[in-house]
Protein backbone atom coordinates (compact mmCIF):
# COMPACT_ATOMS: atom_id res chain seq x y z
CA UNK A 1 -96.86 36.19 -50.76
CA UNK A 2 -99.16 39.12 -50.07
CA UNK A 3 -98.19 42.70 -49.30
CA UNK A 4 -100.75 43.78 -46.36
CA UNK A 5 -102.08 46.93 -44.53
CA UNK A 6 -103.24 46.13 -41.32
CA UNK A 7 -105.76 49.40 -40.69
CA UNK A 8 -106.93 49.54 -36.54
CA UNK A 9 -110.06 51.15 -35.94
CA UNK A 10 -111.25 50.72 -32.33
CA UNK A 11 -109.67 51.19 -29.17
CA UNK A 12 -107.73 48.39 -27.64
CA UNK A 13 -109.62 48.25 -24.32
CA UNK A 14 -113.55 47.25 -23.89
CA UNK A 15 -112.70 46.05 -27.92
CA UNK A 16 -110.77 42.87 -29.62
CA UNK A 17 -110.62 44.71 -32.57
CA UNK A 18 -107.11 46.00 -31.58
CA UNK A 19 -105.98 42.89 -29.77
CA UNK A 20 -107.32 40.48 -32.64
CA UNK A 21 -105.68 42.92 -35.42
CA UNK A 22 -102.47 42.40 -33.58
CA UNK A 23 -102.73 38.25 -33.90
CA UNK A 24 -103.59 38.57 -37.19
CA UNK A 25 -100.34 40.74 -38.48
CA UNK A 26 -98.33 38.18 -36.35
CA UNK A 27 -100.35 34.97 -38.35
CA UNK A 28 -99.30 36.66 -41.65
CA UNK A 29 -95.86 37.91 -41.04
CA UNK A 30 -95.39 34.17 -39.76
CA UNK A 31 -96.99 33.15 -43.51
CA UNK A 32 -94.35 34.95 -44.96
CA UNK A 33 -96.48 37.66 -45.90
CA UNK A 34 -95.00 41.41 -46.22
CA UNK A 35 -96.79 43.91 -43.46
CA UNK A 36 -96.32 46.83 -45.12
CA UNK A 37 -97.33 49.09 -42.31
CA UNK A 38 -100.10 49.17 -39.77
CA UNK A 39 -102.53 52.22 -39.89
CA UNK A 40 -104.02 52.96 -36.40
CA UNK A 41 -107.11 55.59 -37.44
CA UNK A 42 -110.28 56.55 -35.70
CA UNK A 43 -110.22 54.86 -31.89
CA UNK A 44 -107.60 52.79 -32.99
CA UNK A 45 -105.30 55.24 -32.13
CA UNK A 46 -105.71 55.00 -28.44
CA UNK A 47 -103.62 51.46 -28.60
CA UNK A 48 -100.76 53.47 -29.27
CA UNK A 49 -100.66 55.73 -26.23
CA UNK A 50 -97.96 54.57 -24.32
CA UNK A 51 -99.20 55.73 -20.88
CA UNK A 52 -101.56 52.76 -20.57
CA UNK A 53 -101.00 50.99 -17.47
CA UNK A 54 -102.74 47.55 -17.77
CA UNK A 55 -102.93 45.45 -14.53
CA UNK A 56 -100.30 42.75 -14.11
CA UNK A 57 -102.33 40.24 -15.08
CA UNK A 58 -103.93 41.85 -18.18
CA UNK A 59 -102.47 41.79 -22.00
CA UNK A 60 -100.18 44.84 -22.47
CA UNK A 61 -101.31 45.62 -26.05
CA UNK A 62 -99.38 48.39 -26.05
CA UNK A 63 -96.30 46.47 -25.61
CA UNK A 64 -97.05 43.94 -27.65
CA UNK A 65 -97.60 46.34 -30.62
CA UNK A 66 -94.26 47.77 -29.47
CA UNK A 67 -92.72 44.67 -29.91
CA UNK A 68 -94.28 43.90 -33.18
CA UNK A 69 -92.90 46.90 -34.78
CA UNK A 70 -89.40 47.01 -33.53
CA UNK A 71 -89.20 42.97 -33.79
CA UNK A 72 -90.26 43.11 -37.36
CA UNK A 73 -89.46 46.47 -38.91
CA UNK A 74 -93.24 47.47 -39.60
CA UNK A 75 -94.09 50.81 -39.30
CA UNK A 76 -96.56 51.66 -36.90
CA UNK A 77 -98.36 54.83 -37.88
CA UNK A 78 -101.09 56.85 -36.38
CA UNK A 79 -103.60 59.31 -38.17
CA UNK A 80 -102.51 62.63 -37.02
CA UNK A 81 -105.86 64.21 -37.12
CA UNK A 82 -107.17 61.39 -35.18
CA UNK A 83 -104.84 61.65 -32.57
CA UNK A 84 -105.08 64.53 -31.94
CA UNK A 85 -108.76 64.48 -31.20
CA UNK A 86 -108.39 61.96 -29.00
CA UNK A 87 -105.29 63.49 -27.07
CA UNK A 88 -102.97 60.84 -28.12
CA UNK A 89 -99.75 63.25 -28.70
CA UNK A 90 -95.73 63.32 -30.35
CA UNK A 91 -93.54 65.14 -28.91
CA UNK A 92 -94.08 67.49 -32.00
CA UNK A 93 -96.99 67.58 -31.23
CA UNK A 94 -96.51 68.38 -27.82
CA UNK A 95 -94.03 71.75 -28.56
CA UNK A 96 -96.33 73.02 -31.63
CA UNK A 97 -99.07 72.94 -29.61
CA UNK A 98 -97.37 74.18 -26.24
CA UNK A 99 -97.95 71.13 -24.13
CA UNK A 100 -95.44 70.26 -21.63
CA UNK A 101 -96.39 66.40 -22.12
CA UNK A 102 -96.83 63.84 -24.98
CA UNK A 103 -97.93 60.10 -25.10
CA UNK A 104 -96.86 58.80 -28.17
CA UNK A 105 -93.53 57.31 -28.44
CA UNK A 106 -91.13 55.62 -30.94
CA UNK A 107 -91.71 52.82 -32.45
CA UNK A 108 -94.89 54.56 -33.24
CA UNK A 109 -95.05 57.71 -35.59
CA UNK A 110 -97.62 60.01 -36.65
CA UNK A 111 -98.63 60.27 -40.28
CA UNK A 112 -101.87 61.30 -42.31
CA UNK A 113 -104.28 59.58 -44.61
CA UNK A 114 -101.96 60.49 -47.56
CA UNK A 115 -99.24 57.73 -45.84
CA UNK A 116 -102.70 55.33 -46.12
CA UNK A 117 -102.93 55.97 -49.63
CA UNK A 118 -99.41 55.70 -50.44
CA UNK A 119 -98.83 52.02 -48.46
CA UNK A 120 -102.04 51.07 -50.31
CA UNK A 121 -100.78 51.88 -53.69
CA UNK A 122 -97.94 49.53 -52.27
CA UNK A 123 -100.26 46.63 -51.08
CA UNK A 124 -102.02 43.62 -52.37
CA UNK A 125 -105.19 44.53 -49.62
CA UNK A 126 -105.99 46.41 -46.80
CA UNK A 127 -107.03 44.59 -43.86
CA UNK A 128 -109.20 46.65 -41.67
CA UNK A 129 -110.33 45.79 -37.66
């Protein structure tokens, strides 16, 4: 089976992009293929922001990503440098930049492009949405 990197682009609100990437790691871990990690970059990184507060009747894509990543041990990594831009923060973050607050928590990590590179060297294709 395939090794895969799932890259997420756009937001996960007013978008399927994020919510479509997510059923499609799901289909191919199911397959038996190997996620090797999932990228969030650009507005992809605001799926990973864990103060989202969807209605009660709406998808939690946040949660579900959550999930995902603790269910099957896939790393969930955000582009640092995109994050930040978009105030989507660690609690690293947070302190080195002396903010009392932060939005980003485990099972999703910050990492840069160079992590990108690296998982691709790793992986059959890179799957981008």
């Amino acid at each position: 089976m395939s090794k895969l990197i799932i890259q997420v682009n756009q937001a996960g609100y007013g978008q399927g992009s994020s919510y479509q990437a997510l059923q499609f790691t799901k289909a191919a871990i199911d397959a038996g293929h190997e996620v090797v990690k999932v990228f969030f970059y650009q507005d992809g990184v605001l799926s990973t922001n864990h103060l989202q507060s969807p209605a009660s009747d709406e998808f939690a894509l946040y949660q579900a990503w959550r999930e995902l990543g603790q269910t099957h041990q896939v790393p969930l990594v955000n582009c640092v440098s995109a994050a930040l831009r978009r105030g989507v923060l660690s609690a690293a973050e947070s302190a080195e930049n002396q903010l009392q607050h932060w939005n980003l928590e485990p099972p999703f990590q910050m990492g840069g492009l160079g992590e990108l590179v690296t998982g691709i060297e790793q992986a059959d294709r890179v799957i981008c949405f």
